[in-house]
Protein backbone atom coordinates (compact mmCIF):
# COMPACT_ATOMS: atom_id res chain seq x y z
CA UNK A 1 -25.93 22.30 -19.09
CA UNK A 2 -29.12 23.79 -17.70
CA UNK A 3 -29.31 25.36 -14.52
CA UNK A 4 -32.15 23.27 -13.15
CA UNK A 5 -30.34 20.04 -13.69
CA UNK A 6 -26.83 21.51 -12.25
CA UNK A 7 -29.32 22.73 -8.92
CA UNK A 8 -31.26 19.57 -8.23
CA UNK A 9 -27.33 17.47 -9.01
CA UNK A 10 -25.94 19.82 -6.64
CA UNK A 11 -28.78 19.59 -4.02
CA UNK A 12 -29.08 15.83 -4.33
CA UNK A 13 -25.34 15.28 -3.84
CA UNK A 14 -25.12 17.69 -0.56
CA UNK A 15 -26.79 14.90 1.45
CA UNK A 16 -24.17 12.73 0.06
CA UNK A 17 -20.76 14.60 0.80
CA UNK A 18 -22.82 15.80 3.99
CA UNK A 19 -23.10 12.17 5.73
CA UNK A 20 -20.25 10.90 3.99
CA UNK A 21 -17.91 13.50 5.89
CA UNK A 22 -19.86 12.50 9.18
CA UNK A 23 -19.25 9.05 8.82
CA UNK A 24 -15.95 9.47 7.57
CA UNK A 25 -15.36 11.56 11.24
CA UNK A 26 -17.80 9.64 13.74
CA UNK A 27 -17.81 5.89 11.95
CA UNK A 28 -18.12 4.46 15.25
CA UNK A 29 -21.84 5.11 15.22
CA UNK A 30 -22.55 3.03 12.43
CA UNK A 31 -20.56 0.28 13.35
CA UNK A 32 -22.79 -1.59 15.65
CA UNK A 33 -25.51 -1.73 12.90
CA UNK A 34 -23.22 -2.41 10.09
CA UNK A 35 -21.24 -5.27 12.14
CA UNK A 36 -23.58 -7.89 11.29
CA UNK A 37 -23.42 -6.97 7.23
CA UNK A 38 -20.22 -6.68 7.55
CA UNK A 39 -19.32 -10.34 8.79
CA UNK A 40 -21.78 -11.91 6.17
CA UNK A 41 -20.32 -10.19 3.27
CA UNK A 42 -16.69 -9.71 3.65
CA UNK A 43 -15.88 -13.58 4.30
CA UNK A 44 -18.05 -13.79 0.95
CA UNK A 45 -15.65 -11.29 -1.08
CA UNK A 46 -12.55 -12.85 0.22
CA UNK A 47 -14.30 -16.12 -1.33
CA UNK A 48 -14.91 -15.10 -4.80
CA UNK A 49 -12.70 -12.01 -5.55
CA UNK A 50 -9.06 -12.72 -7.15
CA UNK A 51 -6.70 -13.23 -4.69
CA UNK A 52 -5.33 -9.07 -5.83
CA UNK A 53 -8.63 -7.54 -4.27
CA UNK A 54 -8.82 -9.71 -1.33
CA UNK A 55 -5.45 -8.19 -0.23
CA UNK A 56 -7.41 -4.85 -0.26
CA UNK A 57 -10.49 -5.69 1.46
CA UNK A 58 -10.47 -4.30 5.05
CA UNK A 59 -12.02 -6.57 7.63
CA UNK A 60 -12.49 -4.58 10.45
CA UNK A 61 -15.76 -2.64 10.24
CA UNK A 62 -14.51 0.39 11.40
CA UNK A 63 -12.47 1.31 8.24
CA UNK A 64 -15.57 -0.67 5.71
CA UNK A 65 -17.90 2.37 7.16
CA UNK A 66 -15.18 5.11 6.60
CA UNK A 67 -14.55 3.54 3.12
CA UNK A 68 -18.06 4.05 2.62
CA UNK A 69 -18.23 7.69 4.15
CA UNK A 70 -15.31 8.30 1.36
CA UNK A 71 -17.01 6.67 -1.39
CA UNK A 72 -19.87 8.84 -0.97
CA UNK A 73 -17.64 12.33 -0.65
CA UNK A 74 -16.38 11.38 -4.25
CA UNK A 75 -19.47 10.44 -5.72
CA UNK A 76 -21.25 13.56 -4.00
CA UNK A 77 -18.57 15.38 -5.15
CA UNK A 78 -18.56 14.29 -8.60
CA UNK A 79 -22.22 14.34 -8.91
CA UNK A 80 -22.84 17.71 -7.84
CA UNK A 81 -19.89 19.06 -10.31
CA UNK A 82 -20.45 17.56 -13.22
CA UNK A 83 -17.54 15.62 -13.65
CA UNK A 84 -17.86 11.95 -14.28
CA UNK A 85 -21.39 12.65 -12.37
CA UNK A 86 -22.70 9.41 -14.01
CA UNK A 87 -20.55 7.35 -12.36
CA UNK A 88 -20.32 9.20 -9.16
CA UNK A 89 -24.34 8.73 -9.40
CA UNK A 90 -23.95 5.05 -9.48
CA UNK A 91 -21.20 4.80 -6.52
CA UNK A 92 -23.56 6.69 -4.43
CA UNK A 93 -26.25 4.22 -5.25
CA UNK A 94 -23.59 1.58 -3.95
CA UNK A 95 -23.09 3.30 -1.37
CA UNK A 96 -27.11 3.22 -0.07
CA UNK A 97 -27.97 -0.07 -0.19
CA UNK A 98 -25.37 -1.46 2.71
CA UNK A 99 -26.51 1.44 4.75
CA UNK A 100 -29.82 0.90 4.08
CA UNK A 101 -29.78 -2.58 4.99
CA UNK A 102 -28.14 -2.34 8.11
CA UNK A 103 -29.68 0.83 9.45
CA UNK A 104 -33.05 0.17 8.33
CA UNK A 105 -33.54 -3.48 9.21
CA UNK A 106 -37.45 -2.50 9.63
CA UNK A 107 -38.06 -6.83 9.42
CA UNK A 108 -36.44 -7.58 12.63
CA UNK A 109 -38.49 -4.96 15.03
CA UNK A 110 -40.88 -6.28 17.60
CA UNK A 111 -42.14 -2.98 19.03
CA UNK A 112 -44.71 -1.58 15.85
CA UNK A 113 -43.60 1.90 15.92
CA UNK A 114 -39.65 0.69 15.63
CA UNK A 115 -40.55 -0.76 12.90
CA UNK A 116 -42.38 2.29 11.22
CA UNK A 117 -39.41 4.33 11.94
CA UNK A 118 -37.35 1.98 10.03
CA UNK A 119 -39.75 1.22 7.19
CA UNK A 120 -39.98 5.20 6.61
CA UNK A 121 -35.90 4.98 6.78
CA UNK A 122 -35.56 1.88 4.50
CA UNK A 123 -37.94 3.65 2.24
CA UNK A 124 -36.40 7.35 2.23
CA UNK A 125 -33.13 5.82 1.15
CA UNK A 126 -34.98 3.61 -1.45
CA UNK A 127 -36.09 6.81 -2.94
CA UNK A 128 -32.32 8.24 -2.83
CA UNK A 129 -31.12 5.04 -4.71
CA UNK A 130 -33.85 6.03 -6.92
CA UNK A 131 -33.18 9.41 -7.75
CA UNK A 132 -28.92 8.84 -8.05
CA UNK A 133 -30.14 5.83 -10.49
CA UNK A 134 -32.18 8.21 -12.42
CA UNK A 135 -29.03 10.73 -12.46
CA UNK A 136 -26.82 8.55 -13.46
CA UNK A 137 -28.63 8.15 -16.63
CA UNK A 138 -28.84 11.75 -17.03
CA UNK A 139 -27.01 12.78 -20.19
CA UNK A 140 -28.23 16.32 -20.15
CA UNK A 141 -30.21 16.29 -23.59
CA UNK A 142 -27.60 14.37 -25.45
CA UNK A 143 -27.71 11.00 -27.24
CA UNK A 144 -26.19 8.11 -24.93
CA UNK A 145 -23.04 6.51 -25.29
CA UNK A 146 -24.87 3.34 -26.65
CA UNK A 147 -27.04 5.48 -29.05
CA UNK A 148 -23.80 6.85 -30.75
CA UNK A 149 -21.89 3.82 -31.08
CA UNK A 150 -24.97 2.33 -32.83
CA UNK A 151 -25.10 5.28 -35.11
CA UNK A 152 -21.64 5.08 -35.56
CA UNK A 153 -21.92 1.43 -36.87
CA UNK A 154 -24.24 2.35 -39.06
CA UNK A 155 -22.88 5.11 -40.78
CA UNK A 156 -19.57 2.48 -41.28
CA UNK A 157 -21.93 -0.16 -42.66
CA UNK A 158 -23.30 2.54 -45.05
CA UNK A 159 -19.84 4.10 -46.02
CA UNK A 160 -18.39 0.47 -46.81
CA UNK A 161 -21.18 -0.51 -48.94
CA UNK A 162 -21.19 2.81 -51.14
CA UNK A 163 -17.80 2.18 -51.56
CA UNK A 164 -18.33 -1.26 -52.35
CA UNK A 165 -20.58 -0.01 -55.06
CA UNK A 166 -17.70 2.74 -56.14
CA UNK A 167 -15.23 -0.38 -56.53
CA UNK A 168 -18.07 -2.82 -58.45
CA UNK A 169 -18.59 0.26 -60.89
């Protein structure tokens, strides 16, 4: 693992565990902005989920934004140490794009410099979805999971057919 790629994990993730901790403490400041998300998308999960993960969605927006806060400590966290930080890369991508559409709703402003406040907000954290996407393909110089199973295969394929041949002989 290089250093540069452990630094610029690390330093990408502090924003990460840094407003999920304030959310997790102060949710109620997000609330009013996330209210409206909230009530178009929850009575959507409890539509199509199974009836086991409907039990577990919380409804009250209050606890969504803390679960949110949370989900961002853990992928910060996992991110910045290495462990599982491909996955922890793509739960803090999850994590952006609620926030990002209910903080940054740049397409409802009137007043023009509202709305270029927002649309340099909006765009800021479409540049953090970005750069966790780009992490979370990040396998540090080594082939990809999909790469070796492929070779994998094909070393099988070859190994049955020279024995194949072995057998025909």
């Amino acid at each position: 693992m290089s250093l540069l790629r452990t630094a610029a994990r690390t330093m990408l993730a502090s924003y990460f565990v840094y407003n999920g901790i304030k959310t997790v403490r102060e949710p109620q400041e997000l609330v009013p902005s996330t209210q409206p998300l909230a009530d178009a998308v929850v009575p959507l999960v409890q539509k199509v989920a199974p009836p086991q993960v409907v039990e577990l969605v919380p409804t009250d927006t209050v606890t969504l934004v803390r679960a949110n806060g949370v989900a961002q400590i853990v992928g910060g966290i996992a991110l910045a140490t290495g462990k599982a930080r491909r996955l922890g890369a793509l739960i803090l991508a999850g994590t952006v794009a609620p926030q990002t559409i209910a903080r940054h709703d740049f397409w409802t402003a009137k007043d023009p410099e509202e709305k270029q406040s927002k649309l340099q907000g909006f765009l800021a954290d479409v540049a953090l979805v970005g750069s966790v996407l780009l992490a979370s393909q990040d396998t540090e110089g080594k082939p990809s999971l999909a790469w070796r199973a492929q070779a994998t295969s094909e070393r099988g394929v070859k190994a049955v057919k020279r024995a194949r041949k072995r057998v025909q002989q």
